[in-house]
N, C-alpha and C. Protein backbone atom coordinates (compact mmCIF):
# COMPACT_ATOMS: atom_id res chain seq x y z
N UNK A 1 20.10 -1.95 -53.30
CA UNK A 1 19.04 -1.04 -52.90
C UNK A 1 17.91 -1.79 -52.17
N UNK A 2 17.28 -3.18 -52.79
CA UNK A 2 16.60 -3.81 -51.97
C UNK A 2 17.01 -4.11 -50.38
N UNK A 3 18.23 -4.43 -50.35
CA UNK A 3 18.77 -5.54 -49.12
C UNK A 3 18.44 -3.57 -48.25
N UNK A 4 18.43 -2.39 -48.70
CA UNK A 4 18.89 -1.10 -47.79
C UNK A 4 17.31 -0.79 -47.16
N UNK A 5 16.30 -1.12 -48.26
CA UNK A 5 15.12 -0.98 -48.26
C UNK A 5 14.27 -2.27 -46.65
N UNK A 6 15.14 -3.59 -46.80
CA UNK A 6 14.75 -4.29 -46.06
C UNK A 6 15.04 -4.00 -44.78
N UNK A 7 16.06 -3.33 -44.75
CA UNK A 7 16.92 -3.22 -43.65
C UNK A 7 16.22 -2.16 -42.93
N UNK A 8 15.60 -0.92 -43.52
CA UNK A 8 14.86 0.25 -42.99
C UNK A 8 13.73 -1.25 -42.18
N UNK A 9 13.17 -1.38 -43.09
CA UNK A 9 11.59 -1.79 -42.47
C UNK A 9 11.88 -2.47 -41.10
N UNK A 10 12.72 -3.63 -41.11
CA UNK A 10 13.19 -4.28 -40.21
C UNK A 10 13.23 -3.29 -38.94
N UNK A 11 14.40 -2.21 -39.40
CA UNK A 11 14.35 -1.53 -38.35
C UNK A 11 13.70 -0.68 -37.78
N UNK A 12 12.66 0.11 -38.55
CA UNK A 12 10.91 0.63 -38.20
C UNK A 12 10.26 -0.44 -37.48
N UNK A 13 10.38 -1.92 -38.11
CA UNK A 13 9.27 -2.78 -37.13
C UNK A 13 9.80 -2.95 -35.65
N UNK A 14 10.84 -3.07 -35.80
CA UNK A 14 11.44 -2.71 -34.21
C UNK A 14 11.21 -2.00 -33.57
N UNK A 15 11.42 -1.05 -33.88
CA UNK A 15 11.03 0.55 -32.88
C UNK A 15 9.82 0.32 -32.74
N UNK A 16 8.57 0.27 -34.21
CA UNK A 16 7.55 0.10 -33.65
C UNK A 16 7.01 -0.94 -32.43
N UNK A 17 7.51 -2.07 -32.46
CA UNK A 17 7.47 -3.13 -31.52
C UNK A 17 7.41 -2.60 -30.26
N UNK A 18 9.30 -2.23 -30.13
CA UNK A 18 9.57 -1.59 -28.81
C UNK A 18 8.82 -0.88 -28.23
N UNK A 19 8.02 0.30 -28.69
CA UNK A 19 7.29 1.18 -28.19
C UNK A 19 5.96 0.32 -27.71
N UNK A 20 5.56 -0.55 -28.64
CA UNK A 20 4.15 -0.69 -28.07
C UNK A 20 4.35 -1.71 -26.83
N UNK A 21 5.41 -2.53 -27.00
CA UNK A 21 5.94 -3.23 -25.72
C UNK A 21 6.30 -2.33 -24.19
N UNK A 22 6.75 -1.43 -24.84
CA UNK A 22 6.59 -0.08 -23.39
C UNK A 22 5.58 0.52 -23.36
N UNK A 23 4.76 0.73 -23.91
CA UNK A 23 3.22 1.25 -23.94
C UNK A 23 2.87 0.00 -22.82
N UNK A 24 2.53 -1.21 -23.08
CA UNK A 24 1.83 -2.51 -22.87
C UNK A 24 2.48 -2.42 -21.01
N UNK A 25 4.09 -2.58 -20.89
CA UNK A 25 4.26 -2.68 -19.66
C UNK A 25 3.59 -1.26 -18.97
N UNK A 26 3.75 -0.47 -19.41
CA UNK A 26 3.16 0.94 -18.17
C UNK A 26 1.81 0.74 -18.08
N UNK A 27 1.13 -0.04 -19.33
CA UNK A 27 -0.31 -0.09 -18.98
C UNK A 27 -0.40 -0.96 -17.79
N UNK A 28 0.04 -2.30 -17.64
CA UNK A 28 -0.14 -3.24 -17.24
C UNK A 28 0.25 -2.59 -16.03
N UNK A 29 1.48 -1.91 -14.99
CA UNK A 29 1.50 -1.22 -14.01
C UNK A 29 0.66 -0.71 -13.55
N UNK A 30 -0.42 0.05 -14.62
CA UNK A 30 -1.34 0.71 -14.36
C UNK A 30 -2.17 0.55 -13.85
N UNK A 31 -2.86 -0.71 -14.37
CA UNK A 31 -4.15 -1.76 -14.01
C UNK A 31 -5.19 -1.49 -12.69
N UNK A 32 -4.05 -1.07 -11.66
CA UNK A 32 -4.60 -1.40 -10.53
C UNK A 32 -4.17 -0.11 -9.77
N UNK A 33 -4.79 1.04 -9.20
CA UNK A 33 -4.91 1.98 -8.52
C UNK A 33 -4.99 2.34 -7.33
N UNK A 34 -4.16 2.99 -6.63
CA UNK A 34 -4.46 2.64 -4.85
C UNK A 34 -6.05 2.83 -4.43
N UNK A 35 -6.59 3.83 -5.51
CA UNK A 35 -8.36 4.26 -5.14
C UNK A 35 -8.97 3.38 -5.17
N UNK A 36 -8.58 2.34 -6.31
CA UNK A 36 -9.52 0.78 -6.49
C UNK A 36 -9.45 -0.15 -5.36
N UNK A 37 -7.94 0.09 -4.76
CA UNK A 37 -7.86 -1.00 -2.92
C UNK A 37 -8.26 -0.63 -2.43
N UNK A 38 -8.10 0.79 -2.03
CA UNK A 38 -9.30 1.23 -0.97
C UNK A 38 -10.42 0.83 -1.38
N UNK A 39 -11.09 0.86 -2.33
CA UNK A 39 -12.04 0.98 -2.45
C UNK A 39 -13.37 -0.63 -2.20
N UNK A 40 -12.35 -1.52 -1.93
CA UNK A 40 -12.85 -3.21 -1.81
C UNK A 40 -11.96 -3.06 -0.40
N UNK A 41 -11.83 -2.18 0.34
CA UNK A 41 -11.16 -2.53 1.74
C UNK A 41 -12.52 -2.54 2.69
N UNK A 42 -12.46 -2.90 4.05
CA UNK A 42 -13.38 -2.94 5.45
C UNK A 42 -13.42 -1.25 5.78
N UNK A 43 -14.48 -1.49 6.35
CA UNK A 43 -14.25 -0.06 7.39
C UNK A 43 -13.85 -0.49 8.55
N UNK A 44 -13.09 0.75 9.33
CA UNK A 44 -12.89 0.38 9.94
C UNK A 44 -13.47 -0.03 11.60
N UNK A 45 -14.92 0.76 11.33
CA UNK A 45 -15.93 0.28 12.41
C UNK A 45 -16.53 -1.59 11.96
N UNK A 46 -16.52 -2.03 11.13
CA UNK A 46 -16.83 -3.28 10.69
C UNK A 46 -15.71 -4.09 11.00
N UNK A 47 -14.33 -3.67 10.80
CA UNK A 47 -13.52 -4.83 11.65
C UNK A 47 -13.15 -4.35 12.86
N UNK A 48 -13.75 -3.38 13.50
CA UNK A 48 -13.37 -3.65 15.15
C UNK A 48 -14.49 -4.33 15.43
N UNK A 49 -16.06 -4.78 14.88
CA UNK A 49 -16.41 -5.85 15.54
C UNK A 49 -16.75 -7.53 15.07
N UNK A 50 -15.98 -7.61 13.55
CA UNK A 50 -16.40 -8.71 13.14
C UNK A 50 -15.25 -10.09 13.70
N UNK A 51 -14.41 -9.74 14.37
CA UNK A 51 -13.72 -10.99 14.71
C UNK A 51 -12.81 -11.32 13.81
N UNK A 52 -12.82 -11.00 12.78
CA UNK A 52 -11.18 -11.21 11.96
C UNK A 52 -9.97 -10.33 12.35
N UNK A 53 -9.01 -11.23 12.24
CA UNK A 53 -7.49 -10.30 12.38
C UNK A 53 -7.51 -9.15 11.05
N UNK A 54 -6.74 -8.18 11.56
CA UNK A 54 -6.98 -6.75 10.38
C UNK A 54 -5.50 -6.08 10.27
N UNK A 55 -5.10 -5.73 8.85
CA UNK A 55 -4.05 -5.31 8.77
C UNK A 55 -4.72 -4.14 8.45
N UNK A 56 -3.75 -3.10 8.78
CA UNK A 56 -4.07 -1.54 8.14
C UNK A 56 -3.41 -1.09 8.11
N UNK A 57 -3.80 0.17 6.44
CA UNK A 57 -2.97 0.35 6.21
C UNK A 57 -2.65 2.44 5.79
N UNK A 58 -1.82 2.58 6.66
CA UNK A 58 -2.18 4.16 6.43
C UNK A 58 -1.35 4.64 5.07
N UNK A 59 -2.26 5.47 4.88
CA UNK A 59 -1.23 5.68 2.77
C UNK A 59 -1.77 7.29 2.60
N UNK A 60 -1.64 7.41 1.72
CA UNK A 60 -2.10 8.86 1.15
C UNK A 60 -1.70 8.61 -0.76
N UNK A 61 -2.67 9.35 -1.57
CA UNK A 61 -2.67 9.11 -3.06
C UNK A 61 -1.14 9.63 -3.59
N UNK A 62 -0.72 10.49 -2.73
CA UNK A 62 0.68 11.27 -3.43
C UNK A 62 1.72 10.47 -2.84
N UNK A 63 1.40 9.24 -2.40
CA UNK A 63 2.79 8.45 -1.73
C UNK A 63 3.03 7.24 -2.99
N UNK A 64 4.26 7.45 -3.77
CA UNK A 64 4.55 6.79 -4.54
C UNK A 64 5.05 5.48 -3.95
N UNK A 65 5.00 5.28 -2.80
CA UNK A 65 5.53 3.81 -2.39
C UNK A 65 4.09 3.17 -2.61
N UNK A 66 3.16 3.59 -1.73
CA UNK A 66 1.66 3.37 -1.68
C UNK A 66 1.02 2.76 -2.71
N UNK A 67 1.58 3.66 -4.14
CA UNK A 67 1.20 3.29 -5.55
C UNK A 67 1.91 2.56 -6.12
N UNK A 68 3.14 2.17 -5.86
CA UNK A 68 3.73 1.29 -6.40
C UNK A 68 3.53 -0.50 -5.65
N UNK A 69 2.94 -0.59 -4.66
CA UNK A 69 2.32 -1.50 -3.69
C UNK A 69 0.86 -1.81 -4.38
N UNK A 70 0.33 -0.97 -4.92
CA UNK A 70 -1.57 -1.11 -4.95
C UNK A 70 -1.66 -3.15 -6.06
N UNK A 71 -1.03 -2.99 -6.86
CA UNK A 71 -0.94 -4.26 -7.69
C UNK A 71 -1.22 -5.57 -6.30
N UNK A 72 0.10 -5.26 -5.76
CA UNK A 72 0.12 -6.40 -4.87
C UNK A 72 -0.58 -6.17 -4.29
N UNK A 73 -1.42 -5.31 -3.43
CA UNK A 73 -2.31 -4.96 -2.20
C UNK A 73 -2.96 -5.84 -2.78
N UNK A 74 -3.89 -5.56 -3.94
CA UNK A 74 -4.77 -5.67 -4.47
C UNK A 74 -5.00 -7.10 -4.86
N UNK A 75 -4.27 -8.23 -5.01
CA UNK A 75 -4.05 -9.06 -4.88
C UNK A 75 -4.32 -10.15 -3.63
N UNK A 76 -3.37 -9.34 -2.46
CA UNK A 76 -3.50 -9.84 -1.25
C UNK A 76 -4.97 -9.79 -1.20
N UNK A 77 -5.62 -8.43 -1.25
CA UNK A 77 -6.82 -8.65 -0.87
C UNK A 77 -7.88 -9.69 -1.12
N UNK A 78 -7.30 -10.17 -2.62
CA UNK A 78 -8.35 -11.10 -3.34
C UNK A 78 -8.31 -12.50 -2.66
N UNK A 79 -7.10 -12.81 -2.48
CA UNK A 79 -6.57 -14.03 -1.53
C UNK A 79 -7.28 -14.33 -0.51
N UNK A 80 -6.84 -13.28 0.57
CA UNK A 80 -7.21 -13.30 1.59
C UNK A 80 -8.08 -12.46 2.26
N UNK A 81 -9.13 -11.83 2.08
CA UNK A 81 -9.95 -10.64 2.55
C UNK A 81 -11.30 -11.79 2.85
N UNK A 82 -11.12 -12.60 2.94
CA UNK A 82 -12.48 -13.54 3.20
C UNK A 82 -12.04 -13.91 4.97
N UNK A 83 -10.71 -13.87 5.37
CA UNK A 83 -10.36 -14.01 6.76
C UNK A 83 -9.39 -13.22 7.26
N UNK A 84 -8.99 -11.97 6.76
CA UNK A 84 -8.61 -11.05 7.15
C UNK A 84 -9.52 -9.42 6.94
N UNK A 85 -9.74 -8.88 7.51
CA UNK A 85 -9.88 -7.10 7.52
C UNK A 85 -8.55 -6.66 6.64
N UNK A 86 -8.49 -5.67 5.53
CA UNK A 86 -7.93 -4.88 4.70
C UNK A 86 -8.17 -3.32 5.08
N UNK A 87 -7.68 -2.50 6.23
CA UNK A 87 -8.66 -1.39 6.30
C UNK A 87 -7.29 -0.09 5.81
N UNK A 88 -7.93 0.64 5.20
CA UNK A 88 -6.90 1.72 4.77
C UNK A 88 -7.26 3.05 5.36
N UNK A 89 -6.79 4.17 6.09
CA UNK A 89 -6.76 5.46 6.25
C UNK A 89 -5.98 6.03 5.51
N UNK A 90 -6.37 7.06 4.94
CA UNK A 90 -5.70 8.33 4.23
C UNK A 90 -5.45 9.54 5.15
N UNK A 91 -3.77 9.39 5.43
CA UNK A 91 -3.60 10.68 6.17
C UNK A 91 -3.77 11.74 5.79
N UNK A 92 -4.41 12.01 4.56
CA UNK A 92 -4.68 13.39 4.72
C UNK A 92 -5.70 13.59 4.91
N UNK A 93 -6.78 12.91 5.44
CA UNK A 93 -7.93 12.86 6.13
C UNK A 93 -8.05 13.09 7.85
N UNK A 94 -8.27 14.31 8.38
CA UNK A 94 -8.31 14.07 9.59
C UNK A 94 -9.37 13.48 10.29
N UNK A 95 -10.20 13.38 9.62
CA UNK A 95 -10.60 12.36 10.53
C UNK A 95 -10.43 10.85 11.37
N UNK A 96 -8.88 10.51 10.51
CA UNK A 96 -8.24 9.37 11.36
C UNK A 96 -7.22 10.40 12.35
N UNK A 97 -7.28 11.38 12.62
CA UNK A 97 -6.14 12.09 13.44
C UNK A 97 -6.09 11.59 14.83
N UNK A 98 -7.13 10.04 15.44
CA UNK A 98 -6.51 9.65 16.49
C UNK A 98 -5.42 8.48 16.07
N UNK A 99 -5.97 7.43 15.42
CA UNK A 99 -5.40 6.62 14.76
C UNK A 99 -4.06 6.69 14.64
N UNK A 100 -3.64 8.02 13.77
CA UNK A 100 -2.58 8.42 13.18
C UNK A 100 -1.63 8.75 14.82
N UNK A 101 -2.70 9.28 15.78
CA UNK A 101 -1.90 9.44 17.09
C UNK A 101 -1.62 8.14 17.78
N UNK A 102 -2.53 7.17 17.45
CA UNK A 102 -2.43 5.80 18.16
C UNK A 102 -1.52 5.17 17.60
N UNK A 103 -1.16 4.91 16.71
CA UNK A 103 -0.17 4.30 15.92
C UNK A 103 1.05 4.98 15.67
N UNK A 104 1.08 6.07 15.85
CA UNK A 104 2.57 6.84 15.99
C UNK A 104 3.41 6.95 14.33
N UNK A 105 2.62 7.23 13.29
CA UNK A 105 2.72 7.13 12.05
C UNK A 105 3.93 8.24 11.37
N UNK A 106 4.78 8.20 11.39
CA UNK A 106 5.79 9.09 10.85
C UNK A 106 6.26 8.78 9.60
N UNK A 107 5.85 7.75 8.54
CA UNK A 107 6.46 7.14 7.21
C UNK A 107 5.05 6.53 6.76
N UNK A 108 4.86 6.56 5.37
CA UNK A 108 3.63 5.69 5.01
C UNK A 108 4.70 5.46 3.36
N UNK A 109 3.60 3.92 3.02
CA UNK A 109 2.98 3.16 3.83
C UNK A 109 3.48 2.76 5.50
N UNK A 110 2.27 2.93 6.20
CA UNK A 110 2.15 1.95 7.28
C UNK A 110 1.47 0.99 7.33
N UNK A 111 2.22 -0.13 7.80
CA UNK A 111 1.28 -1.12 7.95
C UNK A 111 1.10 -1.52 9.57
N UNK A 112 -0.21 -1.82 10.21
CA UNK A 112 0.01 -2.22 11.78
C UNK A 112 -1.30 -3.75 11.73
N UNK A 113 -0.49 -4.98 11.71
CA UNK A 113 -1.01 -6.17 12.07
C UNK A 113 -1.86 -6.52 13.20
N UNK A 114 -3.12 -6.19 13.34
CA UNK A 114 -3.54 -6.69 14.89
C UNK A 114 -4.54 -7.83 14.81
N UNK A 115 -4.41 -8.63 15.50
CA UNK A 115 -4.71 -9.56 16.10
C UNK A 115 -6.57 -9.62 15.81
N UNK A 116 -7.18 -10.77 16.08
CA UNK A 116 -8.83 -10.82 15.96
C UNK A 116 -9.13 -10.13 16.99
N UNK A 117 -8.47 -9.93 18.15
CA UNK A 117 -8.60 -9.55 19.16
C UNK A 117 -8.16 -7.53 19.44
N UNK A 118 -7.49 -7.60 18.14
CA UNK A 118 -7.02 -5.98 17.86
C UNK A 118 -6.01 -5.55 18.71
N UNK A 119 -5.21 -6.90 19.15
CA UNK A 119 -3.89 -6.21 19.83
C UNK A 119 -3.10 -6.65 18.54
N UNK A 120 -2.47 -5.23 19.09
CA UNK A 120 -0.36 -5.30 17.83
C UNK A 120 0.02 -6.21 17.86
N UNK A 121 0.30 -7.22 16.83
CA UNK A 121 1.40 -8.04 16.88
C UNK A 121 2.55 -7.29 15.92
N UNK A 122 2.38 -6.79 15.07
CA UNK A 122 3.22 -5.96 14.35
C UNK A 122 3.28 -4.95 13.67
N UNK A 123 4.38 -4.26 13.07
CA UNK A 123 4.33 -2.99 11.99
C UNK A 123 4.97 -3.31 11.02
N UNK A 124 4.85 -2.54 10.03
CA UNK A 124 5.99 -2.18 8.97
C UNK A 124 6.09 -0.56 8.93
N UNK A 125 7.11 -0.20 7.93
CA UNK A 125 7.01 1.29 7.34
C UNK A 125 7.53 1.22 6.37
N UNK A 126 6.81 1.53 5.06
CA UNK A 126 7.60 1.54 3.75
C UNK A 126 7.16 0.17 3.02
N UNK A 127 8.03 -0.09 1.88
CA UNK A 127 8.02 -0.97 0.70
C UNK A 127 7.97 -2.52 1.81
N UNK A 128 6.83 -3.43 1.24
CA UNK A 128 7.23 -3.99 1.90
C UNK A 128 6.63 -5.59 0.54
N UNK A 129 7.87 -6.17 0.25
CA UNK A 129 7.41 -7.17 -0.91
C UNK A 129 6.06 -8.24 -0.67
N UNK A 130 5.82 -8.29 -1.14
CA UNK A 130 4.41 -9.36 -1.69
C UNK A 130 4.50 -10.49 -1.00
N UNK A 131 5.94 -11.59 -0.79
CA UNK A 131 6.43 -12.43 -0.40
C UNK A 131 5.95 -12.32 1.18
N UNK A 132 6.92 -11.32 1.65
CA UNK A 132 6.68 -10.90 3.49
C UNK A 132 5.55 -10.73 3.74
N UNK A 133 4.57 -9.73 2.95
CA UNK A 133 3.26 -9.18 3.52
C UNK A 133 2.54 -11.06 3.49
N UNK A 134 2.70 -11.87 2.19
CA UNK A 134 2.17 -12.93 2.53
C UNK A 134 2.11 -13.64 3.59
N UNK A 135 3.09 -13.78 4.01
CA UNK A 135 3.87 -14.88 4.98
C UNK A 135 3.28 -14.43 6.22
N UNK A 136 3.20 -13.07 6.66
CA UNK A 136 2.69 -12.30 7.78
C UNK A 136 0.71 -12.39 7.62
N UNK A 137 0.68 -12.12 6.50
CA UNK A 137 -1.34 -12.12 6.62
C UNK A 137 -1.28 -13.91 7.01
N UNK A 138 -0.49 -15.01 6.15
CA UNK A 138 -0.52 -16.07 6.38
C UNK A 138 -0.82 -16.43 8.11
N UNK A 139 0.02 -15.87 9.03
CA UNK A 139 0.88 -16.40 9.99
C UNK A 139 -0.59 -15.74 11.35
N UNK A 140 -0.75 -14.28 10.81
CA UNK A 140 -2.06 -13.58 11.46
C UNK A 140 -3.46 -14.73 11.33
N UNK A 141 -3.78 -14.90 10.52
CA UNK A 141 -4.98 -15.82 10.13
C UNK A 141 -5.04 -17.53 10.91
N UNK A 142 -3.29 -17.54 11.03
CA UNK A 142 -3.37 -18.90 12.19
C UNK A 142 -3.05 -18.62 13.45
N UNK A 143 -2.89 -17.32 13.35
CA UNK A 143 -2.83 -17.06 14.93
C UNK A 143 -1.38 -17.29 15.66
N UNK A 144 -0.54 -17.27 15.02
CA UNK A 144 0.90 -17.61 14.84
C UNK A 144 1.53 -16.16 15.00
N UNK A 145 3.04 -16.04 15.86
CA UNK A 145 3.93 -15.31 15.70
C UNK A 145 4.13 -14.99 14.11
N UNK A 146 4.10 -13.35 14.24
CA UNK A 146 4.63 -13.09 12.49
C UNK A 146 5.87 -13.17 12.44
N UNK A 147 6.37 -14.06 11.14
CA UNK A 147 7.64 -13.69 10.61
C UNK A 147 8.41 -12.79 10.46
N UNK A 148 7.69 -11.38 10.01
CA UNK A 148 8.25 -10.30 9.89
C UNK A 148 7.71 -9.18 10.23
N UNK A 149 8.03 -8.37 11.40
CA UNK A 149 7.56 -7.53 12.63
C UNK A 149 8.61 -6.66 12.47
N UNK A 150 8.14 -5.70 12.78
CA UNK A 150 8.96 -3.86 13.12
C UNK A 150 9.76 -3.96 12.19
N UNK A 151 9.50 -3.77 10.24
CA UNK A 151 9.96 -3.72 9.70
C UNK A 151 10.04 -2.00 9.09
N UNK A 152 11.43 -1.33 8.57
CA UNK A 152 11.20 -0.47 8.48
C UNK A 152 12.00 -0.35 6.89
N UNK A 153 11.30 -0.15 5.89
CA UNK A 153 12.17 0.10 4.77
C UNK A 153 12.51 1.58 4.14
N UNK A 154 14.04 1.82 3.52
CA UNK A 154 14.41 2.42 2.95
C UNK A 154 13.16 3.07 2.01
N UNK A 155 12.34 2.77 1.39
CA UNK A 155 11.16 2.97 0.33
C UNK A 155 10.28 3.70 1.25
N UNK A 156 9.78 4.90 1.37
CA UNK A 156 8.55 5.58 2.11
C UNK A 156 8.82 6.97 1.80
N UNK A 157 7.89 7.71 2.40
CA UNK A 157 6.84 8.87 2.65
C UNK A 157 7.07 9.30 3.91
N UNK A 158 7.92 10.27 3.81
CA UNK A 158 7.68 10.57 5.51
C UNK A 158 6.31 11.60 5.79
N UNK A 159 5.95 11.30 7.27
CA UNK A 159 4.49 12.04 7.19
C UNK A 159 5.05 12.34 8.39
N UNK A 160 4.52 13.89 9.04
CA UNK A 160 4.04 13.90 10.30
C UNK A 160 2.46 14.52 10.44
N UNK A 161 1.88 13.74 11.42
CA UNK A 161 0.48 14.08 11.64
C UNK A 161 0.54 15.58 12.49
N UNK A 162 -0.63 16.04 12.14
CA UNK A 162 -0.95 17.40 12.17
C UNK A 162 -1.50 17.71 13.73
N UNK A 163 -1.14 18.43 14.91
CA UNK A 163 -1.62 18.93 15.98
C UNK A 163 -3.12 18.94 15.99
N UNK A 164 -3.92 19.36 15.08
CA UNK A 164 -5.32 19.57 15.01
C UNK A 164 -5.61 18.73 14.18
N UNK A 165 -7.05 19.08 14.10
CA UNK A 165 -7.98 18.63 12.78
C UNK A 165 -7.89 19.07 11.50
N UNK A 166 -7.83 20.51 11.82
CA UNK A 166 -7.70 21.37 10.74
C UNK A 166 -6.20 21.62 10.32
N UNK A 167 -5.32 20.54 10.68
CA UNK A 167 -4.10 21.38 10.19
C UNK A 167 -3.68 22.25 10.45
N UNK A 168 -3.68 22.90 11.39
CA UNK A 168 -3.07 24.22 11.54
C UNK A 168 -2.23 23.87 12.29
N UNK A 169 -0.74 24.56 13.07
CA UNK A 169 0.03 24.69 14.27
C UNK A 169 -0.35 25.75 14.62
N UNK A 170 -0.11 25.24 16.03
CA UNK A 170 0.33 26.97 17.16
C UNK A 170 1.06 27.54 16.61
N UNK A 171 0.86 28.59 16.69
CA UNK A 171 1.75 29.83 16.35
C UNK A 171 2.92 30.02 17.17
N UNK A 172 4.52 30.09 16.63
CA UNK A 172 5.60 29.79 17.61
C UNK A 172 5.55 31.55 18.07
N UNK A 173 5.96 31.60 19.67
CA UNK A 173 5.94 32.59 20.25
C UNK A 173 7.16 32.76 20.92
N UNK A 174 8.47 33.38 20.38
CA UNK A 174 9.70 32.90 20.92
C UNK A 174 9.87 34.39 21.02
């Protein structure tokens, strides 16, 4: 009866374990919020004139690639935001609705690399690992060909930007 008695607890402390160990990892996912990157990012009138190279990045809160990125964003930023621009638009904001036309945005995340000088050297679309985005903010900051250009991943959000401001379409007249 003892050894049946030990055997319960054992196996209660487990479960209990387990759970708080999956509690602990979702917290730790949690930590870091796409609202909190935006929220330590540039504007984007401050890096068209301060002279640093600027990645940006178009997202929206309901893009689960976006949110599953914010950890690492958030990171990058800490690294490197002392010689790079971090600037984020939210497409569902029209008020980037040229942007979104300038950049030709059909998947978010987008990412578009430009230069101190604010010409393209590159894009992404979608998931794009911690490793690459490094190697690329690395390669921008020396003024170097990026490693990894017109990348398009399986992982995204498809978006299309809206005719107006307001969202609306023409009305089809067929």
């Amino acid at each position: 009866m003892e050894q049946k008695i030990t055997n319960i607890v054992i196996a209660l402390t487990a479960i209990v374990l387990a759970a708080l160990l999956f509690v602990g990892i979702q917290a730790k996912n949690q930590d870091v919020s796409l609202s909190a990157v935006v929220a330590h990012s540039t504007s984007w009138e401050v890096a068209q004139g301060n002279g640093l190279p600027t990645i940006v990045e178009f997202y929206a809160d309901w893009c689960e690639t976006c949110q599953s990125m914010a950890a690492d964003t958030r990171s990058l930023q800490q690294e490197f935001s002392d010689r790079v621009n971090f600037v984020f638009f939210d497409v569902d904001n029209s008020r980037w609705l040229p942007e979104l036309r300038q950049f030709k945005v059909d998947g978010i995340p987008h990412f578009v690399f430009l230069s101190s000088k604010k010409d393209v050297l590159g894009e992404a679309i979608g998931f794009v690992p911690k490793d690459i985005m490094t190697a690329n903010l690395e390669a921008l900051i020396a003024g170097k060909s990026l490693p990894h250009t017109n990348i398009a991943s399986e992982q995204k959000s498809f978006f299309v930007a809206p005719l107006s401001p307001d969202r609306t379409e023409p009305r089809s007249h067929s």
